[in-house]
N, C-alpha and C. Protein backbone atom coordinates (compact mmCIF):
# COMPACT_ATOMS: atom_id res chain seq x y z
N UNK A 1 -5.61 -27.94 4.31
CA UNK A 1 -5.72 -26.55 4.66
C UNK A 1 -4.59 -26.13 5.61
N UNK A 2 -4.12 -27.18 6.51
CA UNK A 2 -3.09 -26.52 7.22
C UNK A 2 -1.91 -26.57 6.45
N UNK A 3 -1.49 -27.16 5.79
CA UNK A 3 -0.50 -26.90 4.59
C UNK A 3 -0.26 -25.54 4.10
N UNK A 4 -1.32 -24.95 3.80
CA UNK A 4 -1.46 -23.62 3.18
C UNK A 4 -0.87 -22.73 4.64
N UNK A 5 -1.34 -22.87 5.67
CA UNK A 5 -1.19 -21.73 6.79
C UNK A 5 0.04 -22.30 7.44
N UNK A 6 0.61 -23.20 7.33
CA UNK A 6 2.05 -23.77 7.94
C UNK A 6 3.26 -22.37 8.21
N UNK A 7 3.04 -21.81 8.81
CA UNK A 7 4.22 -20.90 9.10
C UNK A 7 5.56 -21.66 10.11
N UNK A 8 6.94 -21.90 9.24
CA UNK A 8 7.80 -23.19 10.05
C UNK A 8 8.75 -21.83 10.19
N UNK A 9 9.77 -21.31 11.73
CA UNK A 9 10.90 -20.80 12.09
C UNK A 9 11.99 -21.57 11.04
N UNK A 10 12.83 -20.93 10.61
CA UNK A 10 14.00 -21.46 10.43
C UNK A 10 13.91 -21.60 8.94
N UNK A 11 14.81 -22.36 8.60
CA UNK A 11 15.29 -22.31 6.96
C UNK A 11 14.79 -23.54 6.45
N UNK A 12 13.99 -23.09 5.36
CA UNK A 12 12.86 -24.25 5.07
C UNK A 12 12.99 -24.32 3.04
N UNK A 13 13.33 -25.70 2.03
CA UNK A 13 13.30 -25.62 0.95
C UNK A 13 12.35 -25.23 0.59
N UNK A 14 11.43 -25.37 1.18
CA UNK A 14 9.87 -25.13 0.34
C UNK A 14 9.63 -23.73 -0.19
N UNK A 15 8.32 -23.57 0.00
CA UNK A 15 7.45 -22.31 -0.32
C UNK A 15 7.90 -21.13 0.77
N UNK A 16 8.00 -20.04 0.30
CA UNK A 16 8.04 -18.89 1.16
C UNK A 16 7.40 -19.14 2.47
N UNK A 17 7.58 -19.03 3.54
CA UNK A 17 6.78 -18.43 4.60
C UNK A 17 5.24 -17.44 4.24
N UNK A 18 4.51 -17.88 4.81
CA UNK A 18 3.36 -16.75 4.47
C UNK A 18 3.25 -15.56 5.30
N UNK A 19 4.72 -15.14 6.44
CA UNK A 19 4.66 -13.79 7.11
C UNK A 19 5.29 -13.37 5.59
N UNK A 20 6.15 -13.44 5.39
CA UNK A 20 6.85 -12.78 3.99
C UNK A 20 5.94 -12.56 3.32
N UNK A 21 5.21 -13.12 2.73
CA UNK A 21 4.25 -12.57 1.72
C UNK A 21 3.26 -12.10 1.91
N UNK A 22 2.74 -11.82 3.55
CA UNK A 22 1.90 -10.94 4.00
C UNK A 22 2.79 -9.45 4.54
N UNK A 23 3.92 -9.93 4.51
CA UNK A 23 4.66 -8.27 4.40
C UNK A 23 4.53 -7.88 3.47
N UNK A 24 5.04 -8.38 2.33
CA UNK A 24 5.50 -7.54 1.48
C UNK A 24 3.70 -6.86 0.71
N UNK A 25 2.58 -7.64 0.64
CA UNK A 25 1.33 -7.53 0.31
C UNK A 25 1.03 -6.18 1.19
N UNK A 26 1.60 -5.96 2.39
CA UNK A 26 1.10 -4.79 3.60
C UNK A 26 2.10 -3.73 3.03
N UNK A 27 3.01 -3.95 2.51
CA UNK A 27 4.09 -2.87 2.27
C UNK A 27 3.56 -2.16 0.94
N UNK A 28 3.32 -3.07 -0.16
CA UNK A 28 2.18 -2.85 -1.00
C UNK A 28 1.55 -2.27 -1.00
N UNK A 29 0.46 -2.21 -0.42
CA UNK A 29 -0.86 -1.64 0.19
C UNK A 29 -0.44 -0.39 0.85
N UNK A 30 0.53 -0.41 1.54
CA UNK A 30 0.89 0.83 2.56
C UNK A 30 1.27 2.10 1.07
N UNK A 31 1.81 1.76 0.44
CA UNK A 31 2.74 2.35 -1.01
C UNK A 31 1.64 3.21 -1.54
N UNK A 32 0.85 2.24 -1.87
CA UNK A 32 0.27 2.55 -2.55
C UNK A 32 -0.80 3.07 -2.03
N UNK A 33 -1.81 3.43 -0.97
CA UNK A 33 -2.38 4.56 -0.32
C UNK A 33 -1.37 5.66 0.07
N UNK A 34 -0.44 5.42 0.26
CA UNK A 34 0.43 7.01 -0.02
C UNK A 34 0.27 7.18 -1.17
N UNK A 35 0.37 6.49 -1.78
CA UNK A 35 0.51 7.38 -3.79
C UNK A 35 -0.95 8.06 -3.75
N UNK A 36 -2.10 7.03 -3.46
CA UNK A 36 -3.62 7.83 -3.70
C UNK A 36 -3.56 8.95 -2.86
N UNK A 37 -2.95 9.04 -1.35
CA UNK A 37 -3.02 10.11 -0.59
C UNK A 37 -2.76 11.20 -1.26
N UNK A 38 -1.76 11.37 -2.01
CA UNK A 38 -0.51 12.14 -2.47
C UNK A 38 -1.36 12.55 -4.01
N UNK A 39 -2.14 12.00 -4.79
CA UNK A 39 -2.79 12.27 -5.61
C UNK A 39 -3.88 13.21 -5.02
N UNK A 40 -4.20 12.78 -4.45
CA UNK A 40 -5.97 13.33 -3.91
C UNK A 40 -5.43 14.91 -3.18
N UNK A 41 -4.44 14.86 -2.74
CA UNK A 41 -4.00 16.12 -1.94
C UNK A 41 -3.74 17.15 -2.68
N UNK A 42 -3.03 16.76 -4.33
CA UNK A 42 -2.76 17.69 -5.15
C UNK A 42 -3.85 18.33 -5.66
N UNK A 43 -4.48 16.92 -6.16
CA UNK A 43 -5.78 17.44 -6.89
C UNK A 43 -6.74 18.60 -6.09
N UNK A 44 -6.70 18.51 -4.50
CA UNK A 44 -7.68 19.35 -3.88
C UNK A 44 -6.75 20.90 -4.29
N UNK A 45 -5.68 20.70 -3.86
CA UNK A 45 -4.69 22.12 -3.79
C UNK A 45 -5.00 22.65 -5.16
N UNK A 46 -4.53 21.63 -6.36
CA UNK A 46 -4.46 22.49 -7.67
C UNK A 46 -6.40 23.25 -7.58
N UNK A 47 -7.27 22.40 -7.33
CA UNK A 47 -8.39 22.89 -7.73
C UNK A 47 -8.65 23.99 -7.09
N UNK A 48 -8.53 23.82 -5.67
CA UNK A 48 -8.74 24.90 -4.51
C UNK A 48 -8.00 26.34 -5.37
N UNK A 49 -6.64 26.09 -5.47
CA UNK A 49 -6.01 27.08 -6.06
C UNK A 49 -6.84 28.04 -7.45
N UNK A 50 -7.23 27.38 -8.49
CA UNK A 50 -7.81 27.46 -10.02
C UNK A 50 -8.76 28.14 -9.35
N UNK A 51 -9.75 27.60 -8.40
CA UNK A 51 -11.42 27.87 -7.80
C UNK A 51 -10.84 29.51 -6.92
N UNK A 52 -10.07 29.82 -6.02
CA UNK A 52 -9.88 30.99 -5.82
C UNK A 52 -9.43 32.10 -6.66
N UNK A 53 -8.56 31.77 -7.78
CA UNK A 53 -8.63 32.65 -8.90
C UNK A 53 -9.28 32.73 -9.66
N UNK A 54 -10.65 32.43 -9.66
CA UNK A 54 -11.96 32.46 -10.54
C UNK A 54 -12.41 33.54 -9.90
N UNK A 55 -12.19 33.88 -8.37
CA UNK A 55 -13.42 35.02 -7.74
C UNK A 55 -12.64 36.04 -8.31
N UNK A 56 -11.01 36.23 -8.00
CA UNK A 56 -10.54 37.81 -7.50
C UNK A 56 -10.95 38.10 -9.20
């Protein structure tokens, strides 16, 4: 098990570092709740918009 969590400084042949691949997994994640943000925001505007030109 410590094999798996081995985080070594410096320049190593092996396997990636596991900060690297918990960045790039967070950068990921970060991306991509902006995209849902960015969906969900339209969707309220377009509807909000459609739903007020139903009254006048």
């Amino acid at each position: 098990m410590n094999q798996i969590l081995y985080t070594a400084e410096g320049k190593t042949s092996g396997p990636l570092p596991i900060k690297t691949i918990v960045k790039f997994f967070a950068i990921c994640l970060i991306v991509l709740g902006v995209i849902f943000m960015g969906e969900s925001a339209y969707s309220l505007f377009s509807f909000n918009s459609q739903d007020s030109r139903s009254y006048r």
